[in-house]
N, C-alpha and C. Protein backbone atom coordinates (compact mmCIF):
# COMPACT_ATOMS: atom_id res chain seq x y z
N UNK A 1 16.37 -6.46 6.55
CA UNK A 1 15.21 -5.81 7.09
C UNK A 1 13.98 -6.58 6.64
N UNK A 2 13.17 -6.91 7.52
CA UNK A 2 11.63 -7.52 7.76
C UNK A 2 10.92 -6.60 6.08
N UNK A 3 10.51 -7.37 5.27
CA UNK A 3 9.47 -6.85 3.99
C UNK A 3 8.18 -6.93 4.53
N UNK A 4 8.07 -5.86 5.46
CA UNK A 4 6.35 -5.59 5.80
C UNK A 4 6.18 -4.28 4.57
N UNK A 5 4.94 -4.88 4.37
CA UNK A 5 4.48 -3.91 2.71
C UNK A 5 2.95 -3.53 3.58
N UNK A 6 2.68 -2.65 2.16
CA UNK A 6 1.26 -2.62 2.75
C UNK A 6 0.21 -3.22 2.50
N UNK A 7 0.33 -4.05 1.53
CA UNK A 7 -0.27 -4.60 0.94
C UNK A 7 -0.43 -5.94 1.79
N UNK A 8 -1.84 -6.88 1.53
CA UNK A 8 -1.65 -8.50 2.50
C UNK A 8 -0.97 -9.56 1.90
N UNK A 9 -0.74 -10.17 2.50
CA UNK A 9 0.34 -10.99 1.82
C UNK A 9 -0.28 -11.93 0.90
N UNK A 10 -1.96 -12.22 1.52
CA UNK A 10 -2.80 -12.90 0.64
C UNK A 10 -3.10 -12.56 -0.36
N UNK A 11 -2.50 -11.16 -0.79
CA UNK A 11 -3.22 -10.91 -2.12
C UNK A 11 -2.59 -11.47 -3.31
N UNK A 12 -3.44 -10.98 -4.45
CA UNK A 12 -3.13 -11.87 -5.70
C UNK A 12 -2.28 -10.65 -6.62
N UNK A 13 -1.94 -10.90 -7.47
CA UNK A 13 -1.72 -10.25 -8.79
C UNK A 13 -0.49 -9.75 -8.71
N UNK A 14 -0.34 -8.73 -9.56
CA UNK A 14 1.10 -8.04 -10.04
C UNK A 14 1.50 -7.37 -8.44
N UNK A 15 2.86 -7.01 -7.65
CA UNK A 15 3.54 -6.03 -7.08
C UNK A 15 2.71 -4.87 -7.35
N UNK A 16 1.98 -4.15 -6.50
CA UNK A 16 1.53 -2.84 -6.71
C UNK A 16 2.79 -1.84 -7.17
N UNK A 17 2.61 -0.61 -8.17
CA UNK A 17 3.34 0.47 -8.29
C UNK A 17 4.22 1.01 -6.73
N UNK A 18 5.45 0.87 -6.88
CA UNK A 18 6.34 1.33 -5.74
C UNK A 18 7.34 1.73 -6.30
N UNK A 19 8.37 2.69 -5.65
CA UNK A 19 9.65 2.84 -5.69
C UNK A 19 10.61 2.88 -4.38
N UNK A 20 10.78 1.66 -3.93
CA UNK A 20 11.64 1.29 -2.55
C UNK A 20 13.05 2.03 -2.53
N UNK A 21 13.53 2.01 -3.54
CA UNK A 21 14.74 3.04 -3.05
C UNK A 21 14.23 4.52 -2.79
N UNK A 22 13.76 5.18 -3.38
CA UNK A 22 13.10 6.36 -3.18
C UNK A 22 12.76 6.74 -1.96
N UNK A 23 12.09 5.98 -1.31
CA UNK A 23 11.50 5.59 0.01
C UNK A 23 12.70 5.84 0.59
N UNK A 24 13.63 4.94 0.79
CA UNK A 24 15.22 4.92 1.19
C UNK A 24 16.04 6.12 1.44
N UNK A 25 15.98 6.42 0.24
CA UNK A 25 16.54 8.06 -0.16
C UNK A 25 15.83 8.73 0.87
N UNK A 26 14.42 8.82 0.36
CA UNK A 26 13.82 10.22 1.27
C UNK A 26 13.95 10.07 2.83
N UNK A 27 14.24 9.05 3.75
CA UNK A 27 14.30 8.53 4.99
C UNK A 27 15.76 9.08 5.18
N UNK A 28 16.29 8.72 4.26
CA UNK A 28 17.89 8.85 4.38
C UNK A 28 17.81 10.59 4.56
N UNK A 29 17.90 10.94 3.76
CA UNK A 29 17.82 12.61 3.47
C UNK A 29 17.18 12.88 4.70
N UNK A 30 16.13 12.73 5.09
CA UNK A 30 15.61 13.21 6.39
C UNK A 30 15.61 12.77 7.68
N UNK A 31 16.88 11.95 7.74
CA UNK A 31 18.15 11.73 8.53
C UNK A 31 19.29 12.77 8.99
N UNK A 32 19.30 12.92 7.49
CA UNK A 32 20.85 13.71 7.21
C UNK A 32 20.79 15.14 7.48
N UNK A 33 19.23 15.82 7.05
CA UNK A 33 19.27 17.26 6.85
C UNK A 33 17.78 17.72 7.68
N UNK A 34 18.22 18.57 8.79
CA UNK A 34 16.60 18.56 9.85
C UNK A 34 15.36 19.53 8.48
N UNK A 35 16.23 20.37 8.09
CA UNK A 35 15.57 20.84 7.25
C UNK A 35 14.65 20.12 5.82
N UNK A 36 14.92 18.80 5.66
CA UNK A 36 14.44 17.88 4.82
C UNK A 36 13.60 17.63 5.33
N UNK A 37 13.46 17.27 6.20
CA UNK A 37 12.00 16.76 7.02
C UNK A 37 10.79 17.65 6.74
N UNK A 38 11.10 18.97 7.13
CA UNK A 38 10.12 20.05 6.57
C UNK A 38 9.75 20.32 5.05
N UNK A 39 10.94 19.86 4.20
CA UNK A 39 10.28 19.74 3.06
C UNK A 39 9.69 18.35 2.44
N UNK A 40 9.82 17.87 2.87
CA UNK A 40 8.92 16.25 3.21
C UNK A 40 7.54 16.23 3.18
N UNK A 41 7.64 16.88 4.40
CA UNK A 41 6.47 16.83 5.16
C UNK A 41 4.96 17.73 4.32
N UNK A 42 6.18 19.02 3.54
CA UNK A 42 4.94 19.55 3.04
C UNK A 42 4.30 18.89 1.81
N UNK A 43 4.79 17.81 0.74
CA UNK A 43 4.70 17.06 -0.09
C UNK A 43 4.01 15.86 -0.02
N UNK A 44 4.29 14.92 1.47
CA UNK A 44 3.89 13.73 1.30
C UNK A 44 3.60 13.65 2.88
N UNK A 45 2.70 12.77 3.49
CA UNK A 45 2.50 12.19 4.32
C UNK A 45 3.14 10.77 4.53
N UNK A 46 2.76 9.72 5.36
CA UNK A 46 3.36 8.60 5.94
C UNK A 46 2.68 7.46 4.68
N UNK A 47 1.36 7.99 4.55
CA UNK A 47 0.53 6.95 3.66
C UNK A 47 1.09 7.05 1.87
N UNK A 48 1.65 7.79 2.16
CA UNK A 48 2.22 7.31 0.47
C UNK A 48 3.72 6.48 0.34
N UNK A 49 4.29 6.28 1.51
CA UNK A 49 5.22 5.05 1.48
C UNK A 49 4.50 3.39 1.22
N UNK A 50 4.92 2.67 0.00
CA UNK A 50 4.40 1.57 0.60
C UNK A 50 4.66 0.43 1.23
N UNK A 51 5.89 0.67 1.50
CA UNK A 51 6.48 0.09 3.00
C UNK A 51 5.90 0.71 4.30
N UNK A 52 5.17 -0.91 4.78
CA UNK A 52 4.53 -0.27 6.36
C UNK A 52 5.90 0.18 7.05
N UNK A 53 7.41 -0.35 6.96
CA UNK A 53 8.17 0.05 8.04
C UNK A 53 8.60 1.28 7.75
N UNK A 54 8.51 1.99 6.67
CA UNK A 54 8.64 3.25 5.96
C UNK A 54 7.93 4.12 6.42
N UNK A 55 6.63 3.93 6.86
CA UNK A 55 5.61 5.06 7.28
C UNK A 55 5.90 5.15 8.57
N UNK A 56 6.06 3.71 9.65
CA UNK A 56 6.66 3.94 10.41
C UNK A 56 8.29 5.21 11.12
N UNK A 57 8.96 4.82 10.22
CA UNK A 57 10.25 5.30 10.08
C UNK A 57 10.15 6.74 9.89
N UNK A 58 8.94 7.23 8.74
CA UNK A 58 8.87 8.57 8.57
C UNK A 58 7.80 9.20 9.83
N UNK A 59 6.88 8.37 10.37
CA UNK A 59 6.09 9.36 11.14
C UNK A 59 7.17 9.51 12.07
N UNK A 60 7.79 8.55 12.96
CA UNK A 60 9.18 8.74 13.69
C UNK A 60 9.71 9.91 13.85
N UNK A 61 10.20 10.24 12.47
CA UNK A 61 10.99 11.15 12.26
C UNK A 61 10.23 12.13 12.07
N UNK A 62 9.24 12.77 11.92
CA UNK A 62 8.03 13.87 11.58
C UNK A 62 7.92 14.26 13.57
N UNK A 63 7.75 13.08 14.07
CA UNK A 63 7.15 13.17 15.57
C UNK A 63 8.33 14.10 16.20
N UNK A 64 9.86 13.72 15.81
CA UNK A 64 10.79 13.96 16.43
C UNK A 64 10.73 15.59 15.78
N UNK A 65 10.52 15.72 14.65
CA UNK A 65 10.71 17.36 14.64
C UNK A 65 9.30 17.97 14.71
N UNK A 66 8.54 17.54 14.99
CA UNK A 66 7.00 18.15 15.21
C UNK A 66 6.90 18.31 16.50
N UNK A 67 7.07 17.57 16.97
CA UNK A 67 6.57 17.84 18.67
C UNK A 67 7.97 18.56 19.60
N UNK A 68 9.12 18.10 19.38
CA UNK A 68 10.28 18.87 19.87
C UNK A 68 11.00 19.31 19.25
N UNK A 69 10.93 19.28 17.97
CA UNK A 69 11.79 20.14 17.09
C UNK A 69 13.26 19.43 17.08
N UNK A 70 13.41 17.90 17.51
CA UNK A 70 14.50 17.57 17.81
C UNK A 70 15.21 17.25 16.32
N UNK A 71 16.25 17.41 15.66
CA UNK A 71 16.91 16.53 15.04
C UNK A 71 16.92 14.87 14.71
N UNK A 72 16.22 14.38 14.05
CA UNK A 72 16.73 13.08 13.89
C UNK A 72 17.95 12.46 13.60
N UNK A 73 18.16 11.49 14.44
CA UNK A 73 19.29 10.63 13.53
C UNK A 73 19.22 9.46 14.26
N UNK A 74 19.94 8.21 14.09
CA UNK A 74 19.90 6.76 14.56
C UNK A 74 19.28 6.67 16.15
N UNK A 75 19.94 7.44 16.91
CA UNK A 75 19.50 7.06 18.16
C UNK A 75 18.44 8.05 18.52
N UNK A 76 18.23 9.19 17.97
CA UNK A 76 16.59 9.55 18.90
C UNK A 76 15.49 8.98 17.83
N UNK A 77 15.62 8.55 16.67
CA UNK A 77 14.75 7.72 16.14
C UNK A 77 14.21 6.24 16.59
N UNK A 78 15.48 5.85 17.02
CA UNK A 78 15.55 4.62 17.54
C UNK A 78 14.41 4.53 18.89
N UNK A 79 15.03 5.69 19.63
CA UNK A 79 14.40 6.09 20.79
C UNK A 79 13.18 6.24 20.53
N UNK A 80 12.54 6.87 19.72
CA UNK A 80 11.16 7.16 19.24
C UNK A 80 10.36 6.45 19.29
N UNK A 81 11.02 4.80 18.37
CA UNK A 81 10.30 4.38 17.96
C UNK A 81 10.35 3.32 19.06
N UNK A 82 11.31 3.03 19.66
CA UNK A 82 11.17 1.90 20.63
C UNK A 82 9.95 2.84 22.25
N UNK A 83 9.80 3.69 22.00
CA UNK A 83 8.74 4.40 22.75
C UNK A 83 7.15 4.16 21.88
N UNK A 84 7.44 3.72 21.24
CA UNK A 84 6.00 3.76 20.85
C UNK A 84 5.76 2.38 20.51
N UNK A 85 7.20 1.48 20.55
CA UNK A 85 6.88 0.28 20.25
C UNK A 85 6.83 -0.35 18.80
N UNK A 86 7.76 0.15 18.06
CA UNK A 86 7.53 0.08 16.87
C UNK A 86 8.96 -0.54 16.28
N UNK A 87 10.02 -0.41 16.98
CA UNK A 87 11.18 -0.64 16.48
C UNK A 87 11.43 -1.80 16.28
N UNK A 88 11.38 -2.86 16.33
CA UNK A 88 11.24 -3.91 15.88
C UNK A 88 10.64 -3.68 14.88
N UNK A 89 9.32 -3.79 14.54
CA UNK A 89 8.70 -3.74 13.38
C UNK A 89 9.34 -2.83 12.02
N UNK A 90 10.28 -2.44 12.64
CA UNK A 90 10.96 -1.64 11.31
C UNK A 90 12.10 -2.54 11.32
N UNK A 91 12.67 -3.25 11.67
CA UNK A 91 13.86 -3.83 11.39
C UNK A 91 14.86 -3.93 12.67
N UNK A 92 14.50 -3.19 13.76
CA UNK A 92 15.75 -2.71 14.53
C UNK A 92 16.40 -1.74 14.31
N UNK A 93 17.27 -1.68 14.89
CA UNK A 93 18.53 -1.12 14.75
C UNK A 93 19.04 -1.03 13.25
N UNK A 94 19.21 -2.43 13.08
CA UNK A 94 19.98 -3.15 11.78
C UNK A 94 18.74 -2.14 10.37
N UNK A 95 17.45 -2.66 10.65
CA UNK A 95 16.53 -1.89 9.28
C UNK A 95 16.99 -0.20 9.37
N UNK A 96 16.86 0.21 10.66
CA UNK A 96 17.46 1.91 10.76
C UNK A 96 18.77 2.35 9.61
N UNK A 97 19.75 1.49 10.27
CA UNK A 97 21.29 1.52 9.40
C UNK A 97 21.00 1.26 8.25
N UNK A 98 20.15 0.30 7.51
CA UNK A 98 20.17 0.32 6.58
C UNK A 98 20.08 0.81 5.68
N UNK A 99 18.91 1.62 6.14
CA UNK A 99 18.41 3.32 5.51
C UNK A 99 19.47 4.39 5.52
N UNK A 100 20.00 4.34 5.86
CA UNK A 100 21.27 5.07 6.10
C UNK A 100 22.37 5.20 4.90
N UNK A 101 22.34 3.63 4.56
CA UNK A 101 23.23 3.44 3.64
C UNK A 101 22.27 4.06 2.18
N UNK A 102 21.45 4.53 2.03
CA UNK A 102 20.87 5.69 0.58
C UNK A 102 21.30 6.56 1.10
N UNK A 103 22.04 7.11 2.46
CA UNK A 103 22.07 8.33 2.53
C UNK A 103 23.13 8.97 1.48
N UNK A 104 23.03 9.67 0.28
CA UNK A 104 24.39 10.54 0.11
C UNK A 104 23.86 12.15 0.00
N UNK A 105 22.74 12.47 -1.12
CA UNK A 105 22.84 13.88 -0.27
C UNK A 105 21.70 14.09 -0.12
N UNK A 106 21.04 15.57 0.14
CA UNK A 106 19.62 15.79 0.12
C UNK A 106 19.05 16.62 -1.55
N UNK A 107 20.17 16.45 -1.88
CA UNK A 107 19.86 17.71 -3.44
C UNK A 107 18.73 16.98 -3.92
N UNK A 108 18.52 16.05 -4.19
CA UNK A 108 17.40 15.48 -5.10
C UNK A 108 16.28 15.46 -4.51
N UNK A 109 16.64 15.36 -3.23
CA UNK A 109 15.13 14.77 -2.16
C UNK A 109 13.46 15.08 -2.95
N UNK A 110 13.73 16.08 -3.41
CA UNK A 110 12.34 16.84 -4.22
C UNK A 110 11.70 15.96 -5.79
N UNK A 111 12.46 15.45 -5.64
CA UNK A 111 12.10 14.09 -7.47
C UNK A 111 12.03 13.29 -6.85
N UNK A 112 12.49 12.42 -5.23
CA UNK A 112 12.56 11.63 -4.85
C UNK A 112 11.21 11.46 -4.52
N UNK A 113 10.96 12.31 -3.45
CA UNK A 113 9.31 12.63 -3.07
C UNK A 113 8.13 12.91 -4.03
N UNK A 114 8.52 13.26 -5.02
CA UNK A 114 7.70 13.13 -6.24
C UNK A 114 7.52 11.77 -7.17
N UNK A 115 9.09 11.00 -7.07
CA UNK A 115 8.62 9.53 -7.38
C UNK A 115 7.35 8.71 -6.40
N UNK A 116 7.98 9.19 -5.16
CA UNK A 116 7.11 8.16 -4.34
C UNK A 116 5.62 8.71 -3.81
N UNK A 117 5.21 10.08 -4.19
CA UNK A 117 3.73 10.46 -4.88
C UNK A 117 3.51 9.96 -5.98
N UNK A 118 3.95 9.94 -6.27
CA UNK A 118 2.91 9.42 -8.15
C UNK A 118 2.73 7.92 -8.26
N UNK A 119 3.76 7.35 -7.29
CA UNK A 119 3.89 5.72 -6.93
C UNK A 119 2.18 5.30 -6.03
N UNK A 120 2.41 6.25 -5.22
CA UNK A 120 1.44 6.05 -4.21
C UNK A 120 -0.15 6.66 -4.72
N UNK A 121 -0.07 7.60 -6.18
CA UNK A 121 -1.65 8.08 -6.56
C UNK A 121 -2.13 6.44 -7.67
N UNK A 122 -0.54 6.53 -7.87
CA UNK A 122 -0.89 5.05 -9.13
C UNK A 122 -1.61 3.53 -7.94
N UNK A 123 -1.26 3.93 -7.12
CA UNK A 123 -1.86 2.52 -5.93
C UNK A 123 -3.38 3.17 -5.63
N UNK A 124 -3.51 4.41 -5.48
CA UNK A 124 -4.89 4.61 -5.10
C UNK A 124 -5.79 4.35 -6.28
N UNK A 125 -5.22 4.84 -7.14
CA UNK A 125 -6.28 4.57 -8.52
C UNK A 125 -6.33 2.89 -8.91
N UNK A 126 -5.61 2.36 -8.50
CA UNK A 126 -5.49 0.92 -8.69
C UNK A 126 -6.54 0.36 -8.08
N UNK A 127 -6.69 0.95 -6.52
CA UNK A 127 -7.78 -0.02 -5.50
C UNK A 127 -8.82 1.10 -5.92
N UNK A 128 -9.31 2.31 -6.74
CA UNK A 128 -10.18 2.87 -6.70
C UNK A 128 -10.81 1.73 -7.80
N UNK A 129 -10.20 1.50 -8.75
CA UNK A 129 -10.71 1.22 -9.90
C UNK A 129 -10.91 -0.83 -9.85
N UNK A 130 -10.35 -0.75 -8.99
CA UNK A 130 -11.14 -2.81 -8.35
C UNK A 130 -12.29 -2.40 -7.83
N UNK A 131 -12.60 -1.35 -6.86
CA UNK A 131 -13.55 -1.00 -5.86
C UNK A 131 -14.98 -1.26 -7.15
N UNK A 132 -14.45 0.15 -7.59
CA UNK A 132 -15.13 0.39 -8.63
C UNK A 132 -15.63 -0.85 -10.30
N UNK A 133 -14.69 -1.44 -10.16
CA UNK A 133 -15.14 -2.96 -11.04
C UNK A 133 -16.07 -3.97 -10.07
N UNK A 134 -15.56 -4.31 -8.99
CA UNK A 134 -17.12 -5.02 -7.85
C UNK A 134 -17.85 -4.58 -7.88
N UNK A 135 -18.24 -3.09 -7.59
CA UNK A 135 -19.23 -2.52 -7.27
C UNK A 135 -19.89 -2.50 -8.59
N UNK A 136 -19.79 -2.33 -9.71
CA UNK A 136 -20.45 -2.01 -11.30
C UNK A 136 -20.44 -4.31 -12.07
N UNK A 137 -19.77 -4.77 -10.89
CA UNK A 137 -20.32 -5.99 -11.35
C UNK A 137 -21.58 -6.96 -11.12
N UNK A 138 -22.65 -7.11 -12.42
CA UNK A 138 -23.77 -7.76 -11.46
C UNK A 138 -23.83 -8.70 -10.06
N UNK A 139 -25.10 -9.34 -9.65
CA UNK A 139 -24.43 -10.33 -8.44
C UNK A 139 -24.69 -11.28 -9.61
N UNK A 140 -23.78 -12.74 -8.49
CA UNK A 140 -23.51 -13.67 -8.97
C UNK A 140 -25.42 -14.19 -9.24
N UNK A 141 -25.18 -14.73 -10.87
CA UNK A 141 -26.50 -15.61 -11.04
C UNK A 141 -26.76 -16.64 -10.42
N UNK A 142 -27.98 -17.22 -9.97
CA UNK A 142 -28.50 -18.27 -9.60
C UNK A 142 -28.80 -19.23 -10.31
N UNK A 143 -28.77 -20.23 -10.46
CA UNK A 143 -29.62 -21.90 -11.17
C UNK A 143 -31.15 -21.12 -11.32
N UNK A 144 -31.42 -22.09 -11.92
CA UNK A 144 -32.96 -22.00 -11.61
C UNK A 144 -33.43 -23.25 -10.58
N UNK A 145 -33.98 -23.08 -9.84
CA UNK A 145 -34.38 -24.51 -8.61
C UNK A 145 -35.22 -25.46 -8.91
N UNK A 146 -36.14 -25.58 -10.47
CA UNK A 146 -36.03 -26.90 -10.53
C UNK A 146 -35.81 -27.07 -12.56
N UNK A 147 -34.84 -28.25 -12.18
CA UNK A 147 -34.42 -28.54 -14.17
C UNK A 147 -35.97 -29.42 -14.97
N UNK A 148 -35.93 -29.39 -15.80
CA UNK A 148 -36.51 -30.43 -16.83
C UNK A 148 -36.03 -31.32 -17.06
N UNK A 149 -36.12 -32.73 -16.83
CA UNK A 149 -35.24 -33.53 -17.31
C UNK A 149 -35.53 -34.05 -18.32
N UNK A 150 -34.75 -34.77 -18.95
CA UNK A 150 -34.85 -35.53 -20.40
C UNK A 150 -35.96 -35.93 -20.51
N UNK A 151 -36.89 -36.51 -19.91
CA UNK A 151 -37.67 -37.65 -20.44
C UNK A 151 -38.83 -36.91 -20.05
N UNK A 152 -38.88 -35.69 -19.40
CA UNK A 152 -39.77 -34.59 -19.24
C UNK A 152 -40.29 -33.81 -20.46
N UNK A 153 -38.61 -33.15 -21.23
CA UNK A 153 -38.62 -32.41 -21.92
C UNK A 153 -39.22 -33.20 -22.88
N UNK A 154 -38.80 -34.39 -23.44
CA UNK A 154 -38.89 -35.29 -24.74
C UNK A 154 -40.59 -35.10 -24.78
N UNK A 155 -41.54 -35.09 -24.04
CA UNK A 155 -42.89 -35.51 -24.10
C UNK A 155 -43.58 -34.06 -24.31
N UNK A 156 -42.70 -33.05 -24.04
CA UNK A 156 -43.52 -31.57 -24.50
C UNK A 156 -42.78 -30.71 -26.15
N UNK A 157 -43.18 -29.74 -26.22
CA UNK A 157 -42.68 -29.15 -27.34
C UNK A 157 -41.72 -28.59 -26.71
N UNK A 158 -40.44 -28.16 -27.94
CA UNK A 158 -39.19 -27.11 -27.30
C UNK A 158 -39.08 -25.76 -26.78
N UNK A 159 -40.88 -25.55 -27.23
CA UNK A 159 -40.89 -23.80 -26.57
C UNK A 159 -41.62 -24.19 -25.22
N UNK A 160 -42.59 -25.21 -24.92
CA UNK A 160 -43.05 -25.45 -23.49
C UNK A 160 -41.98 -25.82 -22.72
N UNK A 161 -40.81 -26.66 -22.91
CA UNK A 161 -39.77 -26.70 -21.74
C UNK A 161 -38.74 -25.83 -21.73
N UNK A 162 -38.57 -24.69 -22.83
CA UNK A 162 -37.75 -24.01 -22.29
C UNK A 162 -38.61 -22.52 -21.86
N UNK A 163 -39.77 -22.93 -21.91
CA UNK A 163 -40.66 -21.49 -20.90
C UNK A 163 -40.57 -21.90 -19.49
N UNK A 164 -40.49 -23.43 -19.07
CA UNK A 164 -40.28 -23.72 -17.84
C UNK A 164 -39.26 -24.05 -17.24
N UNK A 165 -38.12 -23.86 -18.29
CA UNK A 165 -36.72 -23.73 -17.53
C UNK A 165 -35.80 -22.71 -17.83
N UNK A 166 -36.86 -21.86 -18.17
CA UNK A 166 -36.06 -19.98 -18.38
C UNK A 166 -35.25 -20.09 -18.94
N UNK A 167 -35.08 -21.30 -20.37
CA UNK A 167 -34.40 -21.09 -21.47
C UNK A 167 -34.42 -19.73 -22.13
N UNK A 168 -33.21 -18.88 -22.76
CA UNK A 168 -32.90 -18.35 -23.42
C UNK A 168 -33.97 -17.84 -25.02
């Protein structure tokens, strides 16, 4: 399956806070059990996966029991998503099945969805707190636009050339 994250690929630094199986699990589970979906749904939204094909995969499956109350499973998901144009971007077919394979039960689903909240508040506080370091950082200093040069400075005293070159 295609590693679309949410994150850009240009970025720098550590793997943001995730838990990809979790993700897995909870997709899986709300595969397996129509009633999972509803308890899903009341816990977490699409934006706390941080797999883009994950949010995908779950609004999918939210659409399928929100709007018709249908059951999910491989093929009306499939269906879903190739209606909206998205199936590819999750993997296919092949990324669908794959999810499949976390399926074993739904008992946990509720720690699962709680891993992948606390995954997803630890990413918000992450970009709150960069936001928040730019914004509280001065702007970049300027030169001063014109220097003293040597043979300038040499002919005055050390407090007249550094009053005119905003020495320290």
């Amino acid at each position: 399956m295609t590693e679309t994250i949410a994150r850009s690929i240009e970025s720098e630094g550590p793997i943001p806070p995730q838990a990809l199986d979790a993700e897995r699990a909870v997709l899986a589970a709300m595969l397996l059990e129509h009633e999972a979906v509803g308890r899903a749904v009341e816990q977490i939204d699409a934006s706390a996966f941080y797999r883009v094909a994950h949010q995908k995969i779950f609004d999918g499956i939210v659409a399928l029991y929100n709007a018709r109350n249908e059951r999910a499973d491989l093929i009306t998901l499939s269906e879903e998503l190739r209606r909206r144009g998205e199936l590819e971007a999750v993997g296919g077919m092949t990324g669908l099945t794959q999810i499949l394979e976390y399926a074993t039960t739904t008992a946990n689903l509720d720690q699962h969805v709680r891993i992948i909240r606390e995954k997803a508040v630890l990413r918000r506080l992450i970009r709150a707190s960069g936001r928040s370091s730019r914004s509280a950082s001065p702007a970049p200093r300027r030169p001063p636009t014109s220097w003293i040069g040597p043979s300038s400075a040499s002919s005055r005293s050390p407090t007249t050339a550094c009053a005119r070159a905003s020495c320290p």
